[in-house]
Protein backbone atom coordinates (compact mmCIF):
# COMPACT_ATOMS: atom_id res chain seq x y z
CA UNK A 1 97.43 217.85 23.55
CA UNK A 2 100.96 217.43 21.97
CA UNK A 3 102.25 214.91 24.67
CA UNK A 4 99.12 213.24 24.50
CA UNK A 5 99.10 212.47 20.54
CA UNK A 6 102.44 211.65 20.89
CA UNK A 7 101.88 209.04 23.22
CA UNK A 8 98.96 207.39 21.23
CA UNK A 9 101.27 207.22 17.99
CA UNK A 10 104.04 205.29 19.93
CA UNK A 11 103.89 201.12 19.18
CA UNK A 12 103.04 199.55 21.39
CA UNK A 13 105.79 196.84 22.77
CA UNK A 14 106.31 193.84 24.54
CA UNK A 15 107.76 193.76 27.97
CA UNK A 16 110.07 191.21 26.91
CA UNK A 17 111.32 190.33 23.71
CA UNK A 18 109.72 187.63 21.38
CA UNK A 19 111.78 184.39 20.73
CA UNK A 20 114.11 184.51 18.17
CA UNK A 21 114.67 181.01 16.10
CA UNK A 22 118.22 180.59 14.29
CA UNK A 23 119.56 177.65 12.97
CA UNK A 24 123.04 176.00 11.63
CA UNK A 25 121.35 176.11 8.11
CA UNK A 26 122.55 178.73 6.03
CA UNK A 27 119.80 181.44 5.53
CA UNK A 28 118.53 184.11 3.14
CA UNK A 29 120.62 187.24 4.63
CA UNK A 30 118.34 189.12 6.78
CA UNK A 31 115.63 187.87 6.05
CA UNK A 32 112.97 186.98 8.66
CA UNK A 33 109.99 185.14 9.48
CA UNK A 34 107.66 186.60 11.51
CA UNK A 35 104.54 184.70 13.54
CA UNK A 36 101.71 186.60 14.57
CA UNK A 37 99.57 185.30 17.52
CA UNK A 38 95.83 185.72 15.80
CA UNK A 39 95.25 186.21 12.18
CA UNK A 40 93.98 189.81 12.54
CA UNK A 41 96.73 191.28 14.39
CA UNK A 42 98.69 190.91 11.22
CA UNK A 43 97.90 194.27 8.93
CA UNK A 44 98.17 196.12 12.81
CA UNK A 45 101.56 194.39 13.48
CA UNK A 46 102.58 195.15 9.85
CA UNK A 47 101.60 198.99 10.50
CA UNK A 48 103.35 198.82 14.07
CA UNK A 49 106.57 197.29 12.00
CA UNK A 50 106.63 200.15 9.44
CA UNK A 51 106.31 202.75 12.30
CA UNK A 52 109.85 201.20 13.60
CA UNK A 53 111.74 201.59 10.05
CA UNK A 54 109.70 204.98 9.60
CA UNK A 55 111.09 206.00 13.45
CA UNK A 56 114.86 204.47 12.37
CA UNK A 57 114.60 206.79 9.12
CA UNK A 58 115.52 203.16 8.02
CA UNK A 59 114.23 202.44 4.24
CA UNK A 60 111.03 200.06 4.30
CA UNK A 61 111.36 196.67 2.93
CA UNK A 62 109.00 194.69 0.77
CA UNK A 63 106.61 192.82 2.86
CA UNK A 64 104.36 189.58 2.75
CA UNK A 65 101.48 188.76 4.37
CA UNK A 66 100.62 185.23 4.68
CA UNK A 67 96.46 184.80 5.69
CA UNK A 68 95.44 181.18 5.39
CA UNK A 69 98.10 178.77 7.14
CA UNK A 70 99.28 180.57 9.05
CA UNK A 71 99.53 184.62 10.76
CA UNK A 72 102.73 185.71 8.94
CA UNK A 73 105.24 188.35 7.69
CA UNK A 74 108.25 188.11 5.87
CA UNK A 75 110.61 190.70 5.14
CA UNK A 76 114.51 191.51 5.25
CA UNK A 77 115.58 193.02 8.35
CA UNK A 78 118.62 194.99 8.76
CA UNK A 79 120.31 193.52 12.46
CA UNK A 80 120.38 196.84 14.11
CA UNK A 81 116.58 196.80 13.85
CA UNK A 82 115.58 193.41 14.91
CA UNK A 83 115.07 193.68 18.53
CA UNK A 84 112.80 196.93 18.29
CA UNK A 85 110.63 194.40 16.15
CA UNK A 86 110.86 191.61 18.60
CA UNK A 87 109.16 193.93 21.13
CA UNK A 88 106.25 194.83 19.12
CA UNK A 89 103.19 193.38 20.68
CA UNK A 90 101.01 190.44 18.73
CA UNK A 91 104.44 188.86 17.45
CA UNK A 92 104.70 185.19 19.15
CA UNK A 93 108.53 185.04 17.68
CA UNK A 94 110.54 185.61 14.63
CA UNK A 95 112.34 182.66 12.71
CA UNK A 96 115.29 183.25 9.87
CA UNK A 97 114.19 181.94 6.73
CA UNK A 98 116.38 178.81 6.44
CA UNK A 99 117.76 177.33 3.43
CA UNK A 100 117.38 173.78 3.59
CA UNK A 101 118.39 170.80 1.32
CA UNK A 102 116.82 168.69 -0.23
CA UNK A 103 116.89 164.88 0.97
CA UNK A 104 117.84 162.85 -2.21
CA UNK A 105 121.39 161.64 -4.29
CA UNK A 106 121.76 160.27 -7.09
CA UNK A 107 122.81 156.80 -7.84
CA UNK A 108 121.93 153.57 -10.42
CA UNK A 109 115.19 149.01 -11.35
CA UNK A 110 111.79 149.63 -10.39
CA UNK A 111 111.89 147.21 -7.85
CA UNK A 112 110.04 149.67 -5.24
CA UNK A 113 106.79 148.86 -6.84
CA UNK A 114 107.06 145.02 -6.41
CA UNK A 115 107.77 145.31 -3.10
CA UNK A 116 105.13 147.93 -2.15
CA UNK A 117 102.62 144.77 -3.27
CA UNK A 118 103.54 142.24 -1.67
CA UNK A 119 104.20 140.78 2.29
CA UNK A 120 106.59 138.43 1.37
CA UNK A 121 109.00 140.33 -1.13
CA UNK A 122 109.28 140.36 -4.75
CA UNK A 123 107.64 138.29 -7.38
CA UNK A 124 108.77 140.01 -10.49
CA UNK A 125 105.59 141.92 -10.58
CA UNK A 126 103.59 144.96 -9.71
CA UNK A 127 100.18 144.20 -9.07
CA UNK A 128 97.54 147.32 -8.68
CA UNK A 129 93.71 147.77 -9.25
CA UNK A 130 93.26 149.69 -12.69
CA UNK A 131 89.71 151.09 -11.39
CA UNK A 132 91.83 152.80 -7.99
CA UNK A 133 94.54 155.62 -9.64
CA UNK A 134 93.55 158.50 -7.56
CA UNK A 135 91.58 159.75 -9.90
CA UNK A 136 90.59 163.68 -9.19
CA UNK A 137 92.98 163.48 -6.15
CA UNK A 138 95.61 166.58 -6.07
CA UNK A 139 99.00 165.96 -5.02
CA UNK A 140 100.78 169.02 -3.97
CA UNK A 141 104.38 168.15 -4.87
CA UNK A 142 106.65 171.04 -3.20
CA UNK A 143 110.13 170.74 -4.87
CA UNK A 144 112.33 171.63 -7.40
CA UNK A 145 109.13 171.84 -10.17
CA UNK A 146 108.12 169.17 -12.62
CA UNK A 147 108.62 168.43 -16.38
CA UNK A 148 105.02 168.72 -17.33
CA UNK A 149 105.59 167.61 -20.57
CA UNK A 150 107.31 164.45 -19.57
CA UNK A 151 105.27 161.34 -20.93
CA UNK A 152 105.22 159.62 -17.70
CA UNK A 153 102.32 162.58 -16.31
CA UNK A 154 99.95 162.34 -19.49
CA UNK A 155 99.03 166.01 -19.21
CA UNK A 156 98.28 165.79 -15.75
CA UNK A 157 100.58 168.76 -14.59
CA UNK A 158 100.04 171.72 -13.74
CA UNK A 159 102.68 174.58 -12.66
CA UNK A 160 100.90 176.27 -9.39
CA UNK A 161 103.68 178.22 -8.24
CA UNK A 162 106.84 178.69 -9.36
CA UNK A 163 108.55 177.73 -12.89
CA UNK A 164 109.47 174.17 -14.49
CA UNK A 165 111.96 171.90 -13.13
CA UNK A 166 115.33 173.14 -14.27
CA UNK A 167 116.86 170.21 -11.64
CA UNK A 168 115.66 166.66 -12.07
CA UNK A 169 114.40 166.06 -7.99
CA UNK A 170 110.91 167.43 -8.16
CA UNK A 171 110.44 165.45 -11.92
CA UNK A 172 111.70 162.23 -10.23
CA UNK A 173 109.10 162.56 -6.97
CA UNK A 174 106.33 163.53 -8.71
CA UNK A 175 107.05 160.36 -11.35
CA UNK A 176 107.26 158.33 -7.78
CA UNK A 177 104.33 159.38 -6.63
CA UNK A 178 101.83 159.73 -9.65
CA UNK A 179 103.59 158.59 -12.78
CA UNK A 180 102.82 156.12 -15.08
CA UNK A 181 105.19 152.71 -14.99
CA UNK A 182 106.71 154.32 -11.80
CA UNK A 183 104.62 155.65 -10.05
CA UNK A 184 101.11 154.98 -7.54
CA UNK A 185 98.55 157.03 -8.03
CA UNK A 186 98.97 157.28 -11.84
CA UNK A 187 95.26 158.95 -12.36
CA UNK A 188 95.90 161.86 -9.52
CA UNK A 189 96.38 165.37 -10.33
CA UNK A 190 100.21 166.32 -9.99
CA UNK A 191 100.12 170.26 -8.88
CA UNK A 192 103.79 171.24 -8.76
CA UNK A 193 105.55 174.00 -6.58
CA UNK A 194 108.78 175.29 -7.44
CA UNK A 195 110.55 176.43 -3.87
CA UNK A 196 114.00 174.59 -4.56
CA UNK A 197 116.56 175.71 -7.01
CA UNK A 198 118.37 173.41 -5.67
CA UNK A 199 118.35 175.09 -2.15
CA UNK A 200 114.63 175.37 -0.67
CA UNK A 201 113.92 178.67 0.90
CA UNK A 202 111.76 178.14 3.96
CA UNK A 203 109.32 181.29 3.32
CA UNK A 204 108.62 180.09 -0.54
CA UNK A 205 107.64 177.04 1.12
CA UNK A 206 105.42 178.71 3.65
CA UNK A 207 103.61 180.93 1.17
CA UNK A 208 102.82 177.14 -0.84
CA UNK A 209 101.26 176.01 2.33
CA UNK A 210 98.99 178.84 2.30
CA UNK A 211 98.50 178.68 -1.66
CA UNK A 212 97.26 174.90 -0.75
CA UNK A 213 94.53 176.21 1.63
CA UNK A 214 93.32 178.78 -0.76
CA UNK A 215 93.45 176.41 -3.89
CA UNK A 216 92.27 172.98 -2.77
CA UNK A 217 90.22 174.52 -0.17
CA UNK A 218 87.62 172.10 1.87
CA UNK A 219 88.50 169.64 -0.76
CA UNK A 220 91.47 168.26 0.82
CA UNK A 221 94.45 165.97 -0.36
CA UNK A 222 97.96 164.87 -0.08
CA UNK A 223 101.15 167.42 0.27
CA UNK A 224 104.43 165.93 -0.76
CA UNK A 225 107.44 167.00 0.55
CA UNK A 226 110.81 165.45 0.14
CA UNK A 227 112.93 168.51 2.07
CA UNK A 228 115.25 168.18 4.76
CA UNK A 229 113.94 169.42 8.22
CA UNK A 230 115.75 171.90 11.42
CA UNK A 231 115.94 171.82 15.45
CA UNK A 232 114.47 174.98 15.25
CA UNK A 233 111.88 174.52 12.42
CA UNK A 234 109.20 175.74 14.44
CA UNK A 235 106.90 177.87 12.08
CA UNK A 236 107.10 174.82 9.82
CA UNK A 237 105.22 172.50 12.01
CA UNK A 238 102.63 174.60 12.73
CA UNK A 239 101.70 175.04 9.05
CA UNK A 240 101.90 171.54 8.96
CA UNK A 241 99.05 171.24 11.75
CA UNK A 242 97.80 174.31 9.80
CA UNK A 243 97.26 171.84 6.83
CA UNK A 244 96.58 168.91 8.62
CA UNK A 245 93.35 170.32 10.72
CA UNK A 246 91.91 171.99 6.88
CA UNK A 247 91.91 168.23 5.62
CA UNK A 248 95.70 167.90 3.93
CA UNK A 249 97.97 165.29 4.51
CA UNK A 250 101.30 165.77 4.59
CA UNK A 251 103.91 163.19 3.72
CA UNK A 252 107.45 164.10 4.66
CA UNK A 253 111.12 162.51 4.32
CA UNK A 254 113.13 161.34 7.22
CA UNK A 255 115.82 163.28 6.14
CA UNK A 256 119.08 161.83 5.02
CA UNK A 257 121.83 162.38 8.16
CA UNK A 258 121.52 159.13 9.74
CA UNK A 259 120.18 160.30 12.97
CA UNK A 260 117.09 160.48 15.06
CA UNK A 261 114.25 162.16 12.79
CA UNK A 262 113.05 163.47 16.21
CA UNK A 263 115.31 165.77 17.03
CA UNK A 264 113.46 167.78 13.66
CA UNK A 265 111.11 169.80 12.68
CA UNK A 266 108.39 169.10 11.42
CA UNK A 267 109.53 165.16 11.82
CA UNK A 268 108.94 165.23 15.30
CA UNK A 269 104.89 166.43 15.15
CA UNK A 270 102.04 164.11 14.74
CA UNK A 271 100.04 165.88 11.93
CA UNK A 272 101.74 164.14 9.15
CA UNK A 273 103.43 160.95 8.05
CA UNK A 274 106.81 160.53 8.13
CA UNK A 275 109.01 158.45 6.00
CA UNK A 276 111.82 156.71 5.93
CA UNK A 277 113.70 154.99 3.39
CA UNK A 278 114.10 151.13 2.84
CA UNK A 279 116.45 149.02 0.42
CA UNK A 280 115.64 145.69 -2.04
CA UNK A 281 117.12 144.04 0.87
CA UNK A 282 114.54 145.04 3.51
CA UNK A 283 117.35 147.11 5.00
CA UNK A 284 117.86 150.73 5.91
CA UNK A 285 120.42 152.12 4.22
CA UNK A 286 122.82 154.11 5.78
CA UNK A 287 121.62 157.42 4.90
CA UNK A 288 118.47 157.68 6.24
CA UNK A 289 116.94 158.67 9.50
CA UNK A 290 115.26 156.66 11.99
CA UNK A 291 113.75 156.48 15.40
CA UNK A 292 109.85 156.62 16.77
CA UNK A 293 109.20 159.81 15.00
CA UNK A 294 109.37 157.77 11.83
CA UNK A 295 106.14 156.66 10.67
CA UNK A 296 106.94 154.23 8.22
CA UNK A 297 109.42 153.03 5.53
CA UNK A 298 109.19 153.16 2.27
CA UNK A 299 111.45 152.43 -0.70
CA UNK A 300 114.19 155.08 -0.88
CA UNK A 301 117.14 153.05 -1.98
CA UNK A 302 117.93 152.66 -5.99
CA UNK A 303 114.68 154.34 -7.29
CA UNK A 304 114.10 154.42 -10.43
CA UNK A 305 111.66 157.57 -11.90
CA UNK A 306 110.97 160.15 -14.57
CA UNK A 307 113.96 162.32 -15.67
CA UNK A 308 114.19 165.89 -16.68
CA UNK A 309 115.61 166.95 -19.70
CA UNK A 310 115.56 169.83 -21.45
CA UNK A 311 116.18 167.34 -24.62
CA UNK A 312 113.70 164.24 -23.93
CA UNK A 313 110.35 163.75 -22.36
CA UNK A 314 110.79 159.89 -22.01
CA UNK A 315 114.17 159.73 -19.80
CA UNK A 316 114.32 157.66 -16.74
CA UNK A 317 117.33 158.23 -13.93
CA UNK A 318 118.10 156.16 -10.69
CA UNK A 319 117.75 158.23 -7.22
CA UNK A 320 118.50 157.03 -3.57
CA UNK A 321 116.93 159.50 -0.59
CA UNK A 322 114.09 159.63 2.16
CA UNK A 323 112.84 162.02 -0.57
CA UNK A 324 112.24 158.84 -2.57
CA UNK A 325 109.92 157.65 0.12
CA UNK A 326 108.03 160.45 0.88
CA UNK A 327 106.37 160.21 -2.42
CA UNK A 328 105.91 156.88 -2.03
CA UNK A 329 103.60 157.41 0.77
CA UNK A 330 102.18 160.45 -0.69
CA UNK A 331 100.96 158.58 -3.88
CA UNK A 332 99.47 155.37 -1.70
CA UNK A 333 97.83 158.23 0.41
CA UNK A 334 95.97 159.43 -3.34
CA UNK A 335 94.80 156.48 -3.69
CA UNK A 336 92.92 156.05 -0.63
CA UNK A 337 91.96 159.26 -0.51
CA UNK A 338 90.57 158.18 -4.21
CA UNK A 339 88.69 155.19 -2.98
CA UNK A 340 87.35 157.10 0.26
CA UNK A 341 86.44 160.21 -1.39
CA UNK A 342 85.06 162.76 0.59
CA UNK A 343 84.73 160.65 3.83
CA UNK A 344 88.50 160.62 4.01
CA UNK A 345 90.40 162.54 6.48
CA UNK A 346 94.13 163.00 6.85
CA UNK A 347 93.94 160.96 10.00
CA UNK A 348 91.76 158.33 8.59
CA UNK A 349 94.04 158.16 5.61
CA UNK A 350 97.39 158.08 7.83
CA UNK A 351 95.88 155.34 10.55
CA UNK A 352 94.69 153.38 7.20
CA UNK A 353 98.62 153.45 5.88
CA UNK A 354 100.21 152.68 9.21
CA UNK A 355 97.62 149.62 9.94
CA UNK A 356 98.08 148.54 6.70
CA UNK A 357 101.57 148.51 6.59
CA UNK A 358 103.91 145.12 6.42
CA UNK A 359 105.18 144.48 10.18
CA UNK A 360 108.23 143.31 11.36
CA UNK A 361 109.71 142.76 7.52
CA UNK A 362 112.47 145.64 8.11
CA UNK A 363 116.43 144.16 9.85
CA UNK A 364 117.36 146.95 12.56
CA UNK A 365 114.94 149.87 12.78
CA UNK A 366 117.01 151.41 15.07
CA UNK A 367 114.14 152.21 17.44
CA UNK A 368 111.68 152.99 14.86
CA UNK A 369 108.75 151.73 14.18
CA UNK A 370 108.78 148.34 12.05
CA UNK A 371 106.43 149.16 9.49
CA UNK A 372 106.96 148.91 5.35
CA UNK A 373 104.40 150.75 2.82
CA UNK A 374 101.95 148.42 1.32
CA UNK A 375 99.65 149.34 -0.82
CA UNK A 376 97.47 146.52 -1.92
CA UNK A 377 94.68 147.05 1.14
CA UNK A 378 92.78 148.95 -0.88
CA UNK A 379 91.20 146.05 -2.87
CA UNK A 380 91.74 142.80 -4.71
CA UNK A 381 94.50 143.59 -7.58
CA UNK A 382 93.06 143.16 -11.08
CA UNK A 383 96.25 144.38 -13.80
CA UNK A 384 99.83 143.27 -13.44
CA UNK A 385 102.77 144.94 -14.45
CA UNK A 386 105.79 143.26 -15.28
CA UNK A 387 108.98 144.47 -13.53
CA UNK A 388 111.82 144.40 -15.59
CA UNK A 389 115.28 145.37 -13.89
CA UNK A 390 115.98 148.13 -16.44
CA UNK A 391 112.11 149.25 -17.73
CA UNK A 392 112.92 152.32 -19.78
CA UNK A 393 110.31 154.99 -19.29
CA UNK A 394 107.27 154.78 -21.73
């Protein structure tokens, strides 16, 4: 009776080991992700995971469970114990938790708008319908944070996870992508989340994927992401279908290494929008990446935005990135998802952006497709801004 308890308390293990992802990006030390084949496998995997410390006389680490994007577990551990976890059975494979940059540097007017109007170029002018902001459309913005109090957002931000900005990045995107004078969708709700500081850790990122699905729920909406992507980003891309197939968009930047965007992950999956960046000249600048797994460009080069300060709420600052363009797309994708309402889908929404897009207006795409963000299909433009090379914030 012994042998036989003794046998039914043993985990049970794989007869081969579960992949193990690493990357060149740095990473938080020993610390792991861990994908579960079905959501209810994870509390027994957990248990079978603590039965391996317990058996090691190893101390137990914290743990989080992640229920809504996707099957997950992260925790720190130690390298003596990692491939008695990799043989647990329900694990589908383990993933470091990368620290990744973000895709943006600074430089030194808000030409982006003007030319997000128009076919031909710029006029002087940015020309949008007053009656389609994105009114009661969230945008996730998954960054550095925001400055809520910056005047640019009008009270519409709210701190979902994580702190304030403390950097400038995640202020600048979100005044890209819903702000007023520089931004799109200047009615849509700006929902920040704080996973960059200025490093983004990849499991902070994964638990605001699931905090999406639990907050916006059937709703659905945009997810704006201006982060830098990995070979080996697996886990990422399927919480980006994850999103995708529960009705969120995701718009993410090219990245910034001048090199085919589909050699990344998540660039290189279909369930979101990819963007690359653009210049005043109808150029690519040098920085950003290219190739078919590029959806689109959008301005990236020169933007002007919101900047945080602890001392001011009106500042304005000049960025260059893909994380520039990202928002772009992002706010355009508020305000169709405003028009639409809820008959619009993120693959409605996405084939609406890419048909609608300016063709063939981009010099050498490198192999990517030759498409530049408009946003004027929505309807007939009925207020005018003027465009002024050095508008302060207001």
């Amino acid at each position: 009776m012994k042998f036989l308890l003794l046998l039914l308390s043993v985990v049970v293990v794989h007869a081969k080991l579960a992949p193990l992802h690493r990357s060149n990006h740095r990473s938080v030390p020993d610390s792991w992700i861990i994908k579960i084949e079905d959501f209810d496998q994870v509390d027994q995997v957990a248990d079978d995971i603590v039965s391996q410390f317990a058996r090691m006389r190893s101390p137990i680490p914290p743990m989080t469970k992640l229920r809504h994007v996707l099957p997950l577990i992260g925790m720190k551990i130690p390298s003596f114990l990692l491939d008695k976890i990799r043989a647990i059975d329900g694990i589908e494979y383990i993933e470091m938790d990368y620290i990744v940059p973000l895709a943006a540097s600074q430089y030194n007017p808000p030409w982006n708008l003007d030319r997000t109007d128009s076919r031909l170029g710029m006029d002087g002018f940015y020309n949008y319908n007053a009656s389609v902001q994105g009114k009661g459309v969230d945008i996730y913005l998954i960054d550095t944070g925001v400055q809520p109090n910056h005047v640019a957002f009008g009270g519409r931000v709210s701190l979902l996870y994580g702190a304030k900005d403390n950097d400038g990045h995640g202020t600048h995107c979100a005044g890209i992508a819903a702000g007023d004078v520089y931004g799109l969708a200047r009615e849509a709700n700006i929902l920040s989340m704080k996973v960059c500081n200025p490093m983004c850790v990849t499991w902070k990122m994964l638990e605001c994927f699931d905090l999406v699905l639990t907050h916006g729920g059937s709703k659905g909406g945009v997810v704006s992401v201006s982060i830098g992507g990995d070979p080996n980003y697996q886990v990422v891309t399927n919480a980006v279908n994850r999103l995708w197939h529960g009705g969120y968009l995701v718009s993410w930047a090219a990245g910034n290494e001048n090199m085919d965007a589909c050699r990344l992950h998540p660039q290189r999956g279909n369930n979101l929008i990819v963007a690359g960046a653009s210049n005043k000249y109808d150029g690519l600048p040098g920085f950003t990446n290219w190739g078919p797994c590029v959806d689109i460009f959008a301005p990236g080069g020169d933007i002007r935005s919101a900047r945080y300060s602890e001392h001011s709420n009106t500042d304005s600052i000049v960025y260059s990135g893909t994380s520039m363009s990202a928002p772009h797309v992002a706010g355009s994708a508020a305000l169709y998802y405003g028009l639409q309402g809820s008959s619009a889908t993120p693959a409605s929404v996405k084939k609406a952006i890419l048909d609608s897009s300016t063709k063939d207006a981009l010099s050498n795409t490198k192999g990517s497709p030759n498409r530049l963000l408009y946003v004027n299909f929505l309807t007939n433009p009925a207020t005018h801004q003027k465009i002024d090379k050095d508008e302060p914030a207001k």
